[in-house]
Protein backbone atom coordinates (compact mmCIF):
# COMPACT_ATOMS: atom_id res chain seq x y z
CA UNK A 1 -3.41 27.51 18.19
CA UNK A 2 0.01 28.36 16.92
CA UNK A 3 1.71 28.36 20.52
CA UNK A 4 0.27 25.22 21.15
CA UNK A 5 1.80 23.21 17.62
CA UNK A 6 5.16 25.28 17.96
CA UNK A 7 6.12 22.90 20.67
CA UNK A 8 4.87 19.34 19.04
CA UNK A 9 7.11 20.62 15.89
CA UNK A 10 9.90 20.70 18.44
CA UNK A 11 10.01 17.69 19.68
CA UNK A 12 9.40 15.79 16.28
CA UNK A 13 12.89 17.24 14.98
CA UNK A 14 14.35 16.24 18.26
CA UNK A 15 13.16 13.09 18.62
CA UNK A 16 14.75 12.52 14.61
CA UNK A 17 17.73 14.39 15.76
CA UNK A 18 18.33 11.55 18.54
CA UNK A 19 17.62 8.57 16.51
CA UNK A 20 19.92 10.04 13.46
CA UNK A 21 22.73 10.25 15.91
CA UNK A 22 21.80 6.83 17.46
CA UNK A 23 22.15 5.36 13.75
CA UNK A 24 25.67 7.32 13.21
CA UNK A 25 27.20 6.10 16.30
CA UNK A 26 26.22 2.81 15.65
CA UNK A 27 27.47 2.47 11.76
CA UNK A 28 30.79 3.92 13.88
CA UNK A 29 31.20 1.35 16.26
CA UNK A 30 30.28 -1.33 13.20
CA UNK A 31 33.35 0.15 11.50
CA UNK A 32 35.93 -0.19 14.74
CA UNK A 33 34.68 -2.89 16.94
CA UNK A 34 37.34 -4.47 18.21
CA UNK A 35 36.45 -8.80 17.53
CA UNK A 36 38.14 -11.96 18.58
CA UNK A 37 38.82 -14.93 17.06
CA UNK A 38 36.05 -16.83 18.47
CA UNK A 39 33.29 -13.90 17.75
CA UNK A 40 34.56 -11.77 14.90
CA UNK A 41 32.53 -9.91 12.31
CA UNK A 42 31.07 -11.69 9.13
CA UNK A 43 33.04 -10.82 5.85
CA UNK A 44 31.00 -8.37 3.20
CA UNK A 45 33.04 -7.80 0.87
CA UNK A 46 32.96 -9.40 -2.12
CA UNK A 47 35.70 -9.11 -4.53
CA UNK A 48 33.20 -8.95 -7.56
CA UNK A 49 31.50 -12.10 -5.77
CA UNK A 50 34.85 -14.41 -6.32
CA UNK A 51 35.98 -15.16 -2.81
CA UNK A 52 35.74 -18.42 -0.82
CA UNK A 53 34.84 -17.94 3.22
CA UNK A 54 36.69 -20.94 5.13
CA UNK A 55 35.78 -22.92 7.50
CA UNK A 56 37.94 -20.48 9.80
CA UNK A 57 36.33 -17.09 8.95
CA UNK A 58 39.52 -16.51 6.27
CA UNK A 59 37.93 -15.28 3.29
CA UNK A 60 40.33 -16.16 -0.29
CA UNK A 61 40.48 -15.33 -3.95
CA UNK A 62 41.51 -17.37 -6.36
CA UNK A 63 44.53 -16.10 -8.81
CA UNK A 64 42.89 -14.18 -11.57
CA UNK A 65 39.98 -12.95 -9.55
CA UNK A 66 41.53 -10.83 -7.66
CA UNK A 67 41.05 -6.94 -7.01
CA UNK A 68 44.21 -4.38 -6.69
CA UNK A 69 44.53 -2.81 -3.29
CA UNK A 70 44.73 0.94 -2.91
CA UNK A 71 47.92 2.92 -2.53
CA UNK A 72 48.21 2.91 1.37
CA UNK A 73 51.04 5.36 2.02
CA UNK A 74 52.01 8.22 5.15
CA UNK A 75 54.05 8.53 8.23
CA UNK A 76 54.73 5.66 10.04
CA UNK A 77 54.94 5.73 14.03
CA UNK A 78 58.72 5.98 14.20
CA UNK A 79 58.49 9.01 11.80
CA UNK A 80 59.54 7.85 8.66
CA UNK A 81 56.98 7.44 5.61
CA UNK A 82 55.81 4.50 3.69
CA UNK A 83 54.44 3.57 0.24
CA UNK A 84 52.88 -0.07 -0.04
CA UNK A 85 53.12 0.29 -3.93
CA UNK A 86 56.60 -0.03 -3.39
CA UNK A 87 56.50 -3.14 -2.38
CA UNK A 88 55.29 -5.13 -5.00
CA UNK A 89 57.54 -7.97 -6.10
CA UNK A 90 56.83 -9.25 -2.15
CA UNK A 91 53.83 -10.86 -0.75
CA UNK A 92 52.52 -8.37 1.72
CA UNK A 93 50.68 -8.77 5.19
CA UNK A 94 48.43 -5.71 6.14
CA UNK A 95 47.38 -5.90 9.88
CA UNK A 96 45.24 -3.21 11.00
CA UNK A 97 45.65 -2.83 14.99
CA UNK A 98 45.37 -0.58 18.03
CA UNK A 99 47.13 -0.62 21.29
CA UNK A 100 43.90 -0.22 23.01
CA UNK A 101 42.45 -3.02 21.49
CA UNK A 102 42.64 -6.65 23.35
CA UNK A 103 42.58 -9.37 20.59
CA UNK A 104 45.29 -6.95 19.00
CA UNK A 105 47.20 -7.34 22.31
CA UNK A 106 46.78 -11.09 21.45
CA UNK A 107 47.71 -11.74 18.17
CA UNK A 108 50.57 -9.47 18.39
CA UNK A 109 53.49 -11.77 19.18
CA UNK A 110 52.41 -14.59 16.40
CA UNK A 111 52.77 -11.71 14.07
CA UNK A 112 56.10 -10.36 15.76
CA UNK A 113 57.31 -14.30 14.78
CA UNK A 114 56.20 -15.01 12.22
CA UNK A 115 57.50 -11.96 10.69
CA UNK A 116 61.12 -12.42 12.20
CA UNK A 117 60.99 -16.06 10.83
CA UNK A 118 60.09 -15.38 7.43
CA UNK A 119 62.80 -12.66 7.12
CA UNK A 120 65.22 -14.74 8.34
CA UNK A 121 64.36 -17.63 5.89
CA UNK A 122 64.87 -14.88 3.45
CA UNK A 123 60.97 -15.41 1.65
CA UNK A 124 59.66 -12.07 -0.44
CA UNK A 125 57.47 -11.30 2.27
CA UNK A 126 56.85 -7.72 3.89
CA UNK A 127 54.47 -6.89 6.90
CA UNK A 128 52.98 -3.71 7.55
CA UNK A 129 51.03 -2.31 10.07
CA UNK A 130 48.21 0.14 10.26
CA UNK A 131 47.63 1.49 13.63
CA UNK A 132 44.51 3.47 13.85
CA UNK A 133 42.40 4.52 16.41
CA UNK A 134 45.59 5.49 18.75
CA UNK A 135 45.40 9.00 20.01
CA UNK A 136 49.70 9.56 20.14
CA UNK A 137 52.09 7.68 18.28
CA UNK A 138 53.59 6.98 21.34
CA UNK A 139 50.91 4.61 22.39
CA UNK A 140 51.73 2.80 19.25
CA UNK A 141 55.56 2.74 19.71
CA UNK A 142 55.10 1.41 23.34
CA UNK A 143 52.65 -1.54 21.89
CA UNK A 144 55.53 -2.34 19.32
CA UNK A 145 58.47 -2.29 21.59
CA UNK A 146 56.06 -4.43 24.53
CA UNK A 147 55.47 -7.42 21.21
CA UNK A 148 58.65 -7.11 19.84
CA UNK A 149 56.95 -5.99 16.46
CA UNK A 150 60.30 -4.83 13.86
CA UNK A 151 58.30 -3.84 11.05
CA UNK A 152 56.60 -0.76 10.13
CA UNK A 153 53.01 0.47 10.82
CA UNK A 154 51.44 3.46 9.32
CA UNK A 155 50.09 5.55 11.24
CA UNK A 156 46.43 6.65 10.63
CA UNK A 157 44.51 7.45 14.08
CA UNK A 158 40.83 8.53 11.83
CA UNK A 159 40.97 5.66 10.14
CA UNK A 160 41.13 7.00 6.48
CA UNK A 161 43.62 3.99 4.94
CA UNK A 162 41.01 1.82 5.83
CA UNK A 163 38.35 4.15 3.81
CA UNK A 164 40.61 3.79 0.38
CA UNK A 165 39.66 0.13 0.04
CA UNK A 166 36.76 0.10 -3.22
CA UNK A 167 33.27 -1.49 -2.03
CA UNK A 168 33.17 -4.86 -3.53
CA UNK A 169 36.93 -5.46 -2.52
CA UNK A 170 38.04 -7.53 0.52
CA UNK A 171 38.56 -4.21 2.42
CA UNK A 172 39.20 -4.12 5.96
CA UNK A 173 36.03 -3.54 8.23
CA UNK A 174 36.89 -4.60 11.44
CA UNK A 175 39.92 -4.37 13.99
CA UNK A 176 41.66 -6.33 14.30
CA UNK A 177 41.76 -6.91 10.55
CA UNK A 178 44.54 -9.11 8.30
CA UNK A 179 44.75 -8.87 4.57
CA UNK A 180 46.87 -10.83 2.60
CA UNK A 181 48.18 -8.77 -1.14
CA UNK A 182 50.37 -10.99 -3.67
CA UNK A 183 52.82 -10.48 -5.60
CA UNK A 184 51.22 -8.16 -7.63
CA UNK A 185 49.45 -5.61 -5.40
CA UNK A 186 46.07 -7.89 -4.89
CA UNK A 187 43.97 -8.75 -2.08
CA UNK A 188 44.19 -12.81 -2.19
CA UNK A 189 42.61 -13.14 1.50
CA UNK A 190 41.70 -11.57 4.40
CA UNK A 191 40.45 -11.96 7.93
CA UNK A 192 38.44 -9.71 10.45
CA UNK A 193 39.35 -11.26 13.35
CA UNK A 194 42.58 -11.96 15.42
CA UNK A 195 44.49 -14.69 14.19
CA UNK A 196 47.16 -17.30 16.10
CA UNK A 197 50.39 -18.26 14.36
CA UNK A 198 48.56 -21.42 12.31
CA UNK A 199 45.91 -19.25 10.64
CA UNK A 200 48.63 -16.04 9.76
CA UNK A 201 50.59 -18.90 8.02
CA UNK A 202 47.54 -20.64 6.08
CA UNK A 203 47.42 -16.74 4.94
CA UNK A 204 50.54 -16.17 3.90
CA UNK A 205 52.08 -19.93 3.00
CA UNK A 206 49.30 -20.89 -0.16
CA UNK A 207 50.09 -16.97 -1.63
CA UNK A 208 53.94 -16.96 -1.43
CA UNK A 209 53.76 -20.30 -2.84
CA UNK A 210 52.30 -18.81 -6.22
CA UNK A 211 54.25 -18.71 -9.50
């Protein structure tokens, strides 16, 4: 009797082994799927329950509701390091992005523009990037110089910026993702899909209008 149960015991643990690996790979793919504008992941965050979800997938908080973003700091993909607690005083634009992934391909040169424009007009803004998922940084640097993108982009290929975000924040869960941090280090809006030059301004404009 104990030879024949030895083998039904086997293939009980491997049958939870498979489906416990099934469920891991899946909660990874949730995390990194790569979404377009048109079918994009749903928002969960909730910011303590105080953001608005637009008609255009751009989730907002009002001014006073709003939840600090974690230090995101490291080595960029040209070398060099970064601290985005430095940069408070500006209204910053966090775009998380791979070269591998397509509607990061597309969205690239609106944020490549808009960027150039808004230094040019001189506005408190900064953009930074957080590529992820990129195997070499010199995937990364060749998808910058292809889009003309000028400003910096940490580089974090596991993914662990994205992991410093609080549950119950606006934290980034998708990529392409867009977050949009006033003037004071806090998330005022975000998006978890690719975004064309008209929806990275709604972002941006209403925040670095703020007093």
């Amino acid at each position: 009797m104990s030879l024949s149960r030895a083998p039904r015991r086997s293939r009980s643990t491997s049958g939870r082994t498979i489906l416990l690996t099934a469920v891991t790979l899946a909660s990874a793919l949730t995390l990194t799927a790569c979404t377009d504008a048109d079918g994009g992941s749903k928002p969960s965050g909730s910011a303590g329950g105080n953001y608005v979800i637009g008609a255009n997938g751009i989730s907002t908080v009002a001014k006073g509701k709003r939840a600090d973003a974690p230090k995101l700091d490291g080595e960029t993909v040209d070398g060099k390091t970064l601290d985005t607690t430095t940069l408070k005083g500006k209204v910053v634009v966090l775009n998380v992005w791979g070269s591998w992934c397509p509607p990061c391909r597309a969205e690239a040169p609106y944020f490549a523009k808009v960027s150039k424009e808004l230094e040019a007009a001189g506005q408190p803004v900064a953009f930074v990037g957080i590529n992820t998922r990129d195997n070499t940084q010199q995937n990364a640097a060749s998808f910058e110089e292809t889009y003309g993108i000028t400003y910096p982009s940490l580089f974090d290929p596991d993914g662990k910026l994205m992991l410093r975000f609080s549950k119950g924040t606006l934290n980034m869960q998708a990529i392409p993702s867009t977050l949009i941090l006033d003037k004071d280090g806090k998330i005022a809006a975000r998006t978890l899909a690719a975004v064309n030059e008209a929806q990275l301004r709604s972002m941006i404009d209403p925040v670095l209008a703020e007093k």
